[in-house]
Protein backbone atom coordinates (compact mmCIF):
# COMPACT_ATOMS: atom_id res chain seq x y z
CA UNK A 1 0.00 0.00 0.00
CA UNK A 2 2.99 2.55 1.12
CA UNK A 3 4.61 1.02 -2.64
CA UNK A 4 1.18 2.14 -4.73
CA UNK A 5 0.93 5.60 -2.48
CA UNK A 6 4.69 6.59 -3.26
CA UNK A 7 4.60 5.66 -7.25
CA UNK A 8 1.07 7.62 -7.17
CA UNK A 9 3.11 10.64 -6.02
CA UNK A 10 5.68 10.49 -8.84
CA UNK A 11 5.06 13.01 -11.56
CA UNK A 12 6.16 11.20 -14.43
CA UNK A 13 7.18 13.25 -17.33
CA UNK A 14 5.16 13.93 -20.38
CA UNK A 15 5.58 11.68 -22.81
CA UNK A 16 7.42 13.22 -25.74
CA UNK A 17 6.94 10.16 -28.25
CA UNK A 18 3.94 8.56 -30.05
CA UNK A 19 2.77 6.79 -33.32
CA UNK A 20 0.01 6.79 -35.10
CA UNK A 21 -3.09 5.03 -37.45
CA UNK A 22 -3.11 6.91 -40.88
CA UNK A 23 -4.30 5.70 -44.11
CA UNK A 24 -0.98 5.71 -46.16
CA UNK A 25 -1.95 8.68 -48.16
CA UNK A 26 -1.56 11.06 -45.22
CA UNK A 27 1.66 9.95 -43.67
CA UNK A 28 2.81 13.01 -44.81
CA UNK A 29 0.94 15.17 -43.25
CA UNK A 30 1.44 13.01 -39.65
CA UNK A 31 5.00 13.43 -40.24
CA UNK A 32 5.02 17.08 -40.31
CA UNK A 33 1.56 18.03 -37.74
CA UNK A 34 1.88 18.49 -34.42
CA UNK A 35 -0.97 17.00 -31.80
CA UNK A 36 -2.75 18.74 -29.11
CA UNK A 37 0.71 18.04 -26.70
CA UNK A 38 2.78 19.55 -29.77
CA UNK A 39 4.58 16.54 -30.63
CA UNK A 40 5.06 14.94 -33.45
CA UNK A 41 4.73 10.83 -34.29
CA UNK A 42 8.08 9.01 -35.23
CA UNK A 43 5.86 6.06 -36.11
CA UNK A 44 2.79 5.32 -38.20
CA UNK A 45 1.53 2.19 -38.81
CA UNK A 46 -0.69 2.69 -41.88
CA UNK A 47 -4.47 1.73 -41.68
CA UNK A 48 -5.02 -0.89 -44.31
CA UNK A 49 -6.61 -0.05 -47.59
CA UNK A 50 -8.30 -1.71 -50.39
CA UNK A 51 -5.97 -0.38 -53.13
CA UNK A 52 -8.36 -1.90 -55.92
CA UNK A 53 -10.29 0.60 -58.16
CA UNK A 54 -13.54 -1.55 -58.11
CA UNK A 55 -15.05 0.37 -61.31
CA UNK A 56 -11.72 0.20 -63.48
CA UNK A 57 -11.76 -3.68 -62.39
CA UNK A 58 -15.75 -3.98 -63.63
CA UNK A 59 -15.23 -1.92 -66.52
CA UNK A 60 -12.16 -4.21 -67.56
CA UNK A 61 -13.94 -7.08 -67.27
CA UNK A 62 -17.19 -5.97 -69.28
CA UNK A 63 -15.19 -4.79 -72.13
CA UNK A 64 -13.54 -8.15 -71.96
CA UNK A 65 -16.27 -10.33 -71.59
CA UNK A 66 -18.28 -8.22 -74.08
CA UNK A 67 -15.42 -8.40 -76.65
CA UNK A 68 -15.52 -12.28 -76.68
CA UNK A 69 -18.79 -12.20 -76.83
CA UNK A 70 -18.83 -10.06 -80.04
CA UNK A 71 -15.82 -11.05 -81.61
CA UNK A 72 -17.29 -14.58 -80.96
CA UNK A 73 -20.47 -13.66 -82.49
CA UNK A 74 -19.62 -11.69 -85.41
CA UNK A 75 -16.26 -14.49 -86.14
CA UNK A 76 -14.03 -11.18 -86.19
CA UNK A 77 -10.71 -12.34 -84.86
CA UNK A 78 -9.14 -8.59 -85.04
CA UNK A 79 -12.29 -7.87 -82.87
CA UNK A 80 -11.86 -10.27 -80.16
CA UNK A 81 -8.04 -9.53 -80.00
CA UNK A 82 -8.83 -6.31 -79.69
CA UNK A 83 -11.15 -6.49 -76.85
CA UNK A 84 -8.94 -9.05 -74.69
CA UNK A 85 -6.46 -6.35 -74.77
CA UNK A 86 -8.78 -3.36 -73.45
CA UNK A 87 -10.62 -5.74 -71.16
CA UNK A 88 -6.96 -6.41 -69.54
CA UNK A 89 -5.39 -2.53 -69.78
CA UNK A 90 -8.28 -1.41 -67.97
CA UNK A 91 -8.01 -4.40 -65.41
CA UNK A 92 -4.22 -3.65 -64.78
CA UNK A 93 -5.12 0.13 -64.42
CA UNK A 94 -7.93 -1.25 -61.70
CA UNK A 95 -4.74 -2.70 -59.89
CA UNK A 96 -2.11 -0.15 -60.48
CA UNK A 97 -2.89 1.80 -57.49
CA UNK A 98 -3.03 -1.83 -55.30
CA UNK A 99 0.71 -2.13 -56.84
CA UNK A 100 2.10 1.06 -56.51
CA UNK A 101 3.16 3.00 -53.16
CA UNK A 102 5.29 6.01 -52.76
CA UNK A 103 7.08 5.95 -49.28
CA UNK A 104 7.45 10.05 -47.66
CA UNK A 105 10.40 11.89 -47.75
CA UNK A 106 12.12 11.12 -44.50
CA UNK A 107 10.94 8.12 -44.03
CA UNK A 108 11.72 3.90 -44.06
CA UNK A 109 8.91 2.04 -44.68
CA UNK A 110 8.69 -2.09 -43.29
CA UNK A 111 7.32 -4.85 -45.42
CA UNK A 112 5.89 -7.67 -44.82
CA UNK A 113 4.09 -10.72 -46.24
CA UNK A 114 2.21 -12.76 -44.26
CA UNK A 115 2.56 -11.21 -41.51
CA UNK A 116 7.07 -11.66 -41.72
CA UNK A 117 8.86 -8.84 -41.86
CA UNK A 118 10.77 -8.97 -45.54
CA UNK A 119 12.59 -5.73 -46.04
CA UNK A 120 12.75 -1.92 -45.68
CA UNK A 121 11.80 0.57 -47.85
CA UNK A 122 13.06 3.60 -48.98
CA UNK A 123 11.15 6.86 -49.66
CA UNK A 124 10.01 7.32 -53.10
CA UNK A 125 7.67 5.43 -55.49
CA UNK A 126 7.76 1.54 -55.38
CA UNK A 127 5.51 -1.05 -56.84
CA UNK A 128 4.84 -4.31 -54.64
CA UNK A 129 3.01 -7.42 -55.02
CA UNK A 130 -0.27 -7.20 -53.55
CA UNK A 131 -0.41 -9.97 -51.27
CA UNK A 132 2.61 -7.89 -49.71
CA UNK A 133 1.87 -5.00 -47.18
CA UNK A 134 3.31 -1.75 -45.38
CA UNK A 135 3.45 -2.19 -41.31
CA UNK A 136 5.47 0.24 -40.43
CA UNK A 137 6.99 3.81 -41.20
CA UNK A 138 9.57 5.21 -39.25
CA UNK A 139 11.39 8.45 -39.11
CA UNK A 140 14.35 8.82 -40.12
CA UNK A 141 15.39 12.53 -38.98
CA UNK A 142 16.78 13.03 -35.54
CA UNK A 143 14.70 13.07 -32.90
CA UNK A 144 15.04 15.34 -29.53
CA UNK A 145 14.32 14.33 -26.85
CA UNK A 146 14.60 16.01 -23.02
CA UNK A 147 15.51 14.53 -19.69
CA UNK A 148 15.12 16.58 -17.06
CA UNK A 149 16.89 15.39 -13.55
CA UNK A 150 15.60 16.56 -9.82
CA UNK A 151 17.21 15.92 -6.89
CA UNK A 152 20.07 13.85 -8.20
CA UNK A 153 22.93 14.23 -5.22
CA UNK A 154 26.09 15.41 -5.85
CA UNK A 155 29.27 13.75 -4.23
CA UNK A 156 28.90 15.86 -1.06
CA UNK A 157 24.75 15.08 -0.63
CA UNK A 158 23.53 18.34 -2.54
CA UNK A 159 20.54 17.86 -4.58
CA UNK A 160 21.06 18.99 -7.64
CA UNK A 161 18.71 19.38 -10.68
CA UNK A 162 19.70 19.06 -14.46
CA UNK A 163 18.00 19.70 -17.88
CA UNK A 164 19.54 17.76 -20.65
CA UNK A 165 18.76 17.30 -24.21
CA UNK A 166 19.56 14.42 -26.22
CA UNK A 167 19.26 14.09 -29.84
CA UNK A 168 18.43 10.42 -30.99
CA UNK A 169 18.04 8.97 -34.70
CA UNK A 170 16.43 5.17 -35.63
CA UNK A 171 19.07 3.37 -37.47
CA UNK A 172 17.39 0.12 -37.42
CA UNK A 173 13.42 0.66 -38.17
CA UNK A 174 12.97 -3.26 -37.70
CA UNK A 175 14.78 -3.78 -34.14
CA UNK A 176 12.79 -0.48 -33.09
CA UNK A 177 9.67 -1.42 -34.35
CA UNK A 178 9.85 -5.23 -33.60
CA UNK A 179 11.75 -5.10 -30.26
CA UNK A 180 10.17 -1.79 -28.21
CA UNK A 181 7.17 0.29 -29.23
CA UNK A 182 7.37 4.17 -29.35
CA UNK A 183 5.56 5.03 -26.18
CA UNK A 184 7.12 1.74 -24.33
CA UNK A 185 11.06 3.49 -25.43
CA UNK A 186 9.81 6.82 -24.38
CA UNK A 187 9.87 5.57 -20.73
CA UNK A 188 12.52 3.13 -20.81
CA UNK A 189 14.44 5.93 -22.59
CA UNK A 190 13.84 8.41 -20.38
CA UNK A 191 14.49 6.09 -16.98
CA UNK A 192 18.08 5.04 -18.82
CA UNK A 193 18.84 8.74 -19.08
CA UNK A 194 18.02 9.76 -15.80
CA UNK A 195 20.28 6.86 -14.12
CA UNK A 196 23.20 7.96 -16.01
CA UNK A 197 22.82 11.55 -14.92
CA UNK A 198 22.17 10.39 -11.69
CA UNK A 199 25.37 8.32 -11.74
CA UNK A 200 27.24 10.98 -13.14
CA UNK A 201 26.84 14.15 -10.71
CA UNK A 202 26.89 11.56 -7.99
CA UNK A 203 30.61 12.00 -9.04
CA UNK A 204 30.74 15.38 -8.45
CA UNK A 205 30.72 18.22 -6.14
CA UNK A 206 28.28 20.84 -5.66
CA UNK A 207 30.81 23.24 -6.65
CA UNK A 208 31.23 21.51 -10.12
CA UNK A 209 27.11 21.48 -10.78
CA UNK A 210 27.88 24.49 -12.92
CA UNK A 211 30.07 23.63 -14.96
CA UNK A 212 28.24 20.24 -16.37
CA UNK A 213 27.00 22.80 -18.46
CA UNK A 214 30.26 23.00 -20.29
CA UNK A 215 31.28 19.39 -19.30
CA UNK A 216 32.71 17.10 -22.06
CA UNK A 217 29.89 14.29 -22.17
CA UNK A 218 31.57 11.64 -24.56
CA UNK A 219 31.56 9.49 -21.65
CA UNK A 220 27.79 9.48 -21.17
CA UNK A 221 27.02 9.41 -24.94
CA UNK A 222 29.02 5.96 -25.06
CA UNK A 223 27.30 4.70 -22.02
CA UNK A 224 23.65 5.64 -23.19
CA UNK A 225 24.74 4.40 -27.22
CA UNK A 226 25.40 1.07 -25.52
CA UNK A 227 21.61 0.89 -23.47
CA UNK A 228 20.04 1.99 -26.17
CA UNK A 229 21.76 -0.04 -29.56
CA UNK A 230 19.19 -3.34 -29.18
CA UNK A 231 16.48 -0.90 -29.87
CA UNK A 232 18.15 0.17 -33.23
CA UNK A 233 18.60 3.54 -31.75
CA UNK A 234 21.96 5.82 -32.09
CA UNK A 235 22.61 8.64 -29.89
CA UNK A 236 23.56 11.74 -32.06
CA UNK A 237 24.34 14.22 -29.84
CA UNK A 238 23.93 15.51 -25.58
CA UNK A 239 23.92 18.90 -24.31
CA UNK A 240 23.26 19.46 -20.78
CA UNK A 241 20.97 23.06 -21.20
CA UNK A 242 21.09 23.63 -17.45
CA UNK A 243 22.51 22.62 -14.06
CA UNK A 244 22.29 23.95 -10.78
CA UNK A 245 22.12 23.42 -7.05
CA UNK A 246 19.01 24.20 -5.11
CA UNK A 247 17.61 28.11 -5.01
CA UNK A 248 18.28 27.96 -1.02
CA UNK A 249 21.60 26.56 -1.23
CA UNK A 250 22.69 28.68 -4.30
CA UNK A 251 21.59 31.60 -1.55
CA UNK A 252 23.66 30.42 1.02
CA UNK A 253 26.53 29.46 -1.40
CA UNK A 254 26.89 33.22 -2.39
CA UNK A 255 26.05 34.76 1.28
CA UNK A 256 29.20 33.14 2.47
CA UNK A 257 31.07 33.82 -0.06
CA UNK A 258 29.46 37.89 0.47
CA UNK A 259 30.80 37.20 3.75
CA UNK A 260 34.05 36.39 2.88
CA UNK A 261 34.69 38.91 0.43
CA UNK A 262 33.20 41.50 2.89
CA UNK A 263 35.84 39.75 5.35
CA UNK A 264 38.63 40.37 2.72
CA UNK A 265 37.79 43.45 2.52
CA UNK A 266 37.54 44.43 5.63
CA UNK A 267 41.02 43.06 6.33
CA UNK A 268 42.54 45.09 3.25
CA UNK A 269 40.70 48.33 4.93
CA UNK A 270 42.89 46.91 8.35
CA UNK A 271 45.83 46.24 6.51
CA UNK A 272 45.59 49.93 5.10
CA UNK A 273 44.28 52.17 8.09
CA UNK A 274 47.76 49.55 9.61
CA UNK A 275 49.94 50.76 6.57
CA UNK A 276 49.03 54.20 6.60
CA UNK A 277 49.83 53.90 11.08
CA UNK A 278 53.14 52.98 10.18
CA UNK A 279 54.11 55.30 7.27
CA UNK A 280 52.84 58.19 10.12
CA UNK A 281 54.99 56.94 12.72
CA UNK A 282 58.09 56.05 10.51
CA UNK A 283 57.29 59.94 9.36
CA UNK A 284 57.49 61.22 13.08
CA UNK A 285 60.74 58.97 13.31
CA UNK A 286 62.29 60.38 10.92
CA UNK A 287 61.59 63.83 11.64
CA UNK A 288 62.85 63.49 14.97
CA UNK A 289 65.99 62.06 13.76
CA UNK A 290 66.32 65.27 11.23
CA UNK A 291 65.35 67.32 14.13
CA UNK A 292 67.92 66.16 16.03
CA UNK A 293 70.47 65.57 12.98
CA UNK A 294 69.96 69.35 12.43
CA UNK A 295 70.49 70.16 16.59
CA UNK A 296 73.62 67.84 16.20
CA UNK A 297 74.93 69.62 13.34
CA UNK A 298 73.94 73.15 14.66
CA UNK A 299 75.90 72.06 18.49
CA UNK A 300 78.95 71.12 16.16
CA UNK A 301 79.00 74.64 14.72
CA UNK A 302 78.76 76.40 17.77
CA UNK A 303 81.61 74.12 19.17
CA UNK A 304 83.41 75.17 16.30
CA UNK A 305 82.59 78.69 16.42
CA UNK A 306 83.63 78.57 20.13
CA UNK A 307 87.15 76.78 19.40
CA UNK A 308 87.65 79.00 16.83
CA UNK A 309 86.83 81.70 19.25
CA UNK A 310 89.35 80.14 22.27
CA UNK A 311 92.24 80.07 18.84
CA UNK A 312 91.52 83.84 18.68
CA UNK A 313 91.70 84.79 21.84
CA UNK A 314 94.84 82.42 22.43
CA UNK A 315 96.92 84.19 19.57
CA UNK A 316 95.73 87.43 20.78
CA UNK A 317 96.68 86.21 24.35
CA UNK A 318 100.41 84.66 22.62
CA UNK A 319 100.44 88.02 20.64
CA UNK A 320 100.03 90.25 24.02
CA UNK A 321 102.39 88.41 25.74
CA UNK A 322 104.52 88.54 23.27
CA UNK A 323 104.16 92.41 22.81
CA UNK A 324 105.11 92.70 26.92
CA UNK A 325 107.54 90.69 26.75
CA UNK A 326 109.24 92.57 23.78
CA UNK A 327 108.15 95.60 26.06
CA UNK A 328 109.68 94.21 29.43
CA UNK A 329 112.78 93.66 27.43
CA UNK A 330 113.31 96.59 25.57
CA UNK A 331 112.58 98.64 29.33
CA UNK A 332 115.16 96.35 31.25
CA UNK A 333 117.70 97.57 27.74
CA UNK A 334 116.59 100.50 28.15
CA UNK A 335 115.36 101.79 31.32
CA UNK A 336 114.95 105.54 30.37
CA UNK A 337 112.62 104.98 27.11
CA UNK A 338 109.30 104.91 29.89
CA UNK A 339 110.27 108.45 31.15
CA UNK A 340 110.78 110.06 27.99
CA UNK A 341 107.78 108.22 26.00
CA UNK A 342 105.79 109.84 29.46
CA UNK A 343 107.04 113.00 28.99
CA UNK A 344 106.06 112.58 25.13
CA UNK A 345 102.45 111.73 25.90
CA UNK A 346 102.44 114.65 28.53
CA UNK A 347 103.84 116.72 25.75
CA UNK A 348 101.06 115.82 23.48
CA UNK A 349 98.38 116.18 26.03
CA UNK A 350 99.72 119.86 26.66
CA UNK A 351 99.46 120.28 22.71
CA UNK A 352 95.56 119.16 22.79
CA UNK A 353 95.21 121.58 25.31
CA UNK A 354 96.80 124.55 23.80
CA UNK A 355 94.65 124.05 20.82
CA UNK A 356 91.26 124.01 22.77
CA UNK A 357 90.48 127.73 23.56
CA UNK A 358 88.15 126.54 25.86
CA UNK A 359 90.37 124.19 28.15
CA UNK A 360 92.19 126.50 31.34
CA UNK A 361 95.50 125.12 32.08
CA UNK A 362 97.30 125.83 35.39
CA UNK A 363 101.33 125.69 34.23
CA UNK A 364 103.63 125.31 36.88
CA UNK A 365 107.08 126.22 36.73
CA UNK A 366 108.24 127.60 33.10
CA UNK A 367 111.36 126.19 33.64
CA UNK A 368 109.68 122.51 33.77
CA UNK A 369 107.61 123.45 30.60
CA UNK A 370 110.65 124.27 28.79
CA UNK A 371 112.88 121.46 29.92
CA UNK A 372 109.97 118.65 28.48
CA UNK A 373 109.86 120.47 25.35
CA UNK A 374 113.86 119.87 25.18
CA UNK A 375 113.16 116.60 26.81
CA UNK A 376 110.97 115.67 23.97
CA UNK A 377 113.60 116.58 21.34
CA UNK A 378 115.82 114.79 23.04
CA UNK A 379 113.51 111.45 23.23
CA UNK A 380 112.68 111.69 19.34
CA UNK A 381 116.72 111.96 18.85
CA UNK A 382 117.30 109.36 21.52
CA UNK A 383 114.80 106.95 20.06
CA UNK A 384 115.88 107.31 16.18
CA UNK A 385 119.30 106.53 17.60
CA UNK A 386 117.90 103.08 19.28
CA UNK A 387 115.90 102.21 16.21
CA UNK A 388 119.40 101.87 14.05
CA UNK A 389 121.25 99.98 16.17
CA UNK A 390 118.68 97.71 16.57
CA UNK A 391 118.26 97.36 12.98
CA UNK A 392 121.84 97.05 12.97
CA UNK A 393 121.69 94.15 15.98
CA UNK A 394 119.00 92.85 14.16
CA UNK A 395 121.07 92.20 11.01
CA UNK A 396 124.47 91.02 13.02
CA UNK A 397 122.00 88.10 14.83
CA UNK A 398 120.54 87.69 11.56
């Protein structure tokens, strides 16, 4: 009971094909109509017909019963001859149409006789014996036909679904016709298909559903030539129109991987706001160290400035000592020069005075006045004196 409730709630697929009953005459037009479900037959099995023209047969055998009779009658030989041979065209032309079949374009066409199958024919006109019939006629253009796949599960338990086409021709009209009928394949067909689709994502992850699409299915045509090949059936060609995982996993499939791009970048906004950290503090760094590079180089100046200051004042220092020490010596040579070079700078201050009109000076004794004048002359005589013979000295240590 559980069986019969479970197959009831399988939707089988439509079934996609038929044959038909047609008088001959209008397997034509079956081959090329559509029915109410839009498909169209790949078999007809022609309704049988009485091929006989029954007035061509009675008129053929009046005029050739008649023309006996006459030629009989009347002893006319040429008569009777003549009449055997009307009575007999018009007899054959009765059966011509019994004799004579034209098969459809795109179509084989079985024989039989007595009800054995005795060859195949091929479209066109062809004349048969008439206790020989049609049974069959089969398509010959390919036929397509779609398998679609629900919840087939991948390698990692995903149900996936898959539309597939396949494109089928008959190769053998007698082994189809014989061995399967056309809606009998349709479902053995289809049930072959769908367990080597089955079979075949069961191989693969959900990741790969996608890309069946563009999948190289040489595999599965060889596997599904082989099922097929007792029915006289070749498969022509398989394209796999669409494959996918379910809607809600699809969803969740590209959440995550929203979440890990939002992740990524999220870390490269890190890694940057990180970057740009550093850069700022290798900045500060580095202008510190020129700050203090420049303070550096600014204290070495002024040390320089200040030893270049202690040379100065060192040689000034050498060059006053050495002045006093030339002094010291030329006094202890000759004591006397400090007096007169006195009296000489009281001589001159005298002079400043006497030229100011202004300045009051209080003179002492004339006498003294008059003796530094002489004094002075003296000094500037004295001192000319002292400057050649040290010249001279000068040029004996020399």
């Amino acid at each position: 009971m559980a069986n019969e409730q479970y197959l009831e709630s399988i939707e089988l697929p439509q079934a996609q094909l038929t044959q038909l009953h047609v008088p001959l005459n209008e397997a034509m037009t079956a081959f090329t109509t559509r029915d109410a479900s839009g498909i169209i037959p790949i078999v007809v099995v022609p309704e049988r017909q009485l091929g006989v023209r029954v007035e061509l047969l009675g008129l053929g055998v009046i005029v050739l019963v008649g023309g006996i009779y006459v030629g009989n009658l009347l002893n006319n030989s040429l008569l009777l001859i003549l009449a055997v041979l009307a009575g007999l065209l018009i007899t054959l032309l009765g059966l011509y149409r019994a004799l004579h079949v034209r098969i459809p374009e795109g179509v084989n066409a079985l024989v039989a006789r007595g009800g054995r199958y005795t060859g195949t024919l091929t479209p066109g006109p062809h004349l048969i014996l008439p206790w020989t019939a049609i049974t069959h006629l089969v398509t010959r253009r390919e036929i397509p036909f779609s398998v679609p796949v629900t919840d087939a599960p991948t390698q990692d338990n995903v149900r996936a679904t898959v539309g597939t086409l396949i494109t089928f021709s008959i190769t053998d009209p007698y082994r189809f016709v014989f061995n399967i009928s056309a809606d009998d394949f349709d479902q053995v067909f289809q049930a072959t298909c769908q367990d080597s689709l089955r079979a075949m994502v069961r191989q693969i992850n959900s990741d790969q559903v996608n890309d069946l699409v563009r999948q190289d299915l040489a595999e599965l045509r060889q596997t599904l030539s082989t099922d097929v090949e007792p029915y006289g059936v070749t498969i022509m060609k398989i394209n796999i129109i669409q494959a996918h995982p379910p809607a809600d996993f699809v969803a969740s499939q590209e959440a995550c991987q929203l979440a890990i791009l939002q992740q990524a970048e999220q870390a490269k906004k890190q890694a940057l706001t990180l970057r740009r950290q550093m850069d700022q503090e290798i900045l500060a760094r580095q202008q510190v160290i020129a700050r203090v590079e420049r303070e550096r180089e600014e204290l070495q100046l002024e040390i320089q400035r200040a030893e270049a200051r202690r040379r100065v004042f060192a040689l000034e220092a050498e060059a006053e000592e050495l002045r006093l020490a030339k002094l010291e010596e030329r006094l202890q040579r000759f004591p006397q020069a400090v007096k007169w070079e006195w009296q000489d700078n009281q001589l001159n201050v005298a002079r400043s005075l006497a030229g100011n009109t202004r300045a009051v000076v209080q003179l002492g004794n004339t006498d003294a006045l008059v003796r530094s004048i002489l004094l002075r002359d003296f000094s500037g005589l004295q001192a000319a004196t002292l400057e050649e013979g040290d010249d001279g000295n000068a040029d004996g240590i020399t």
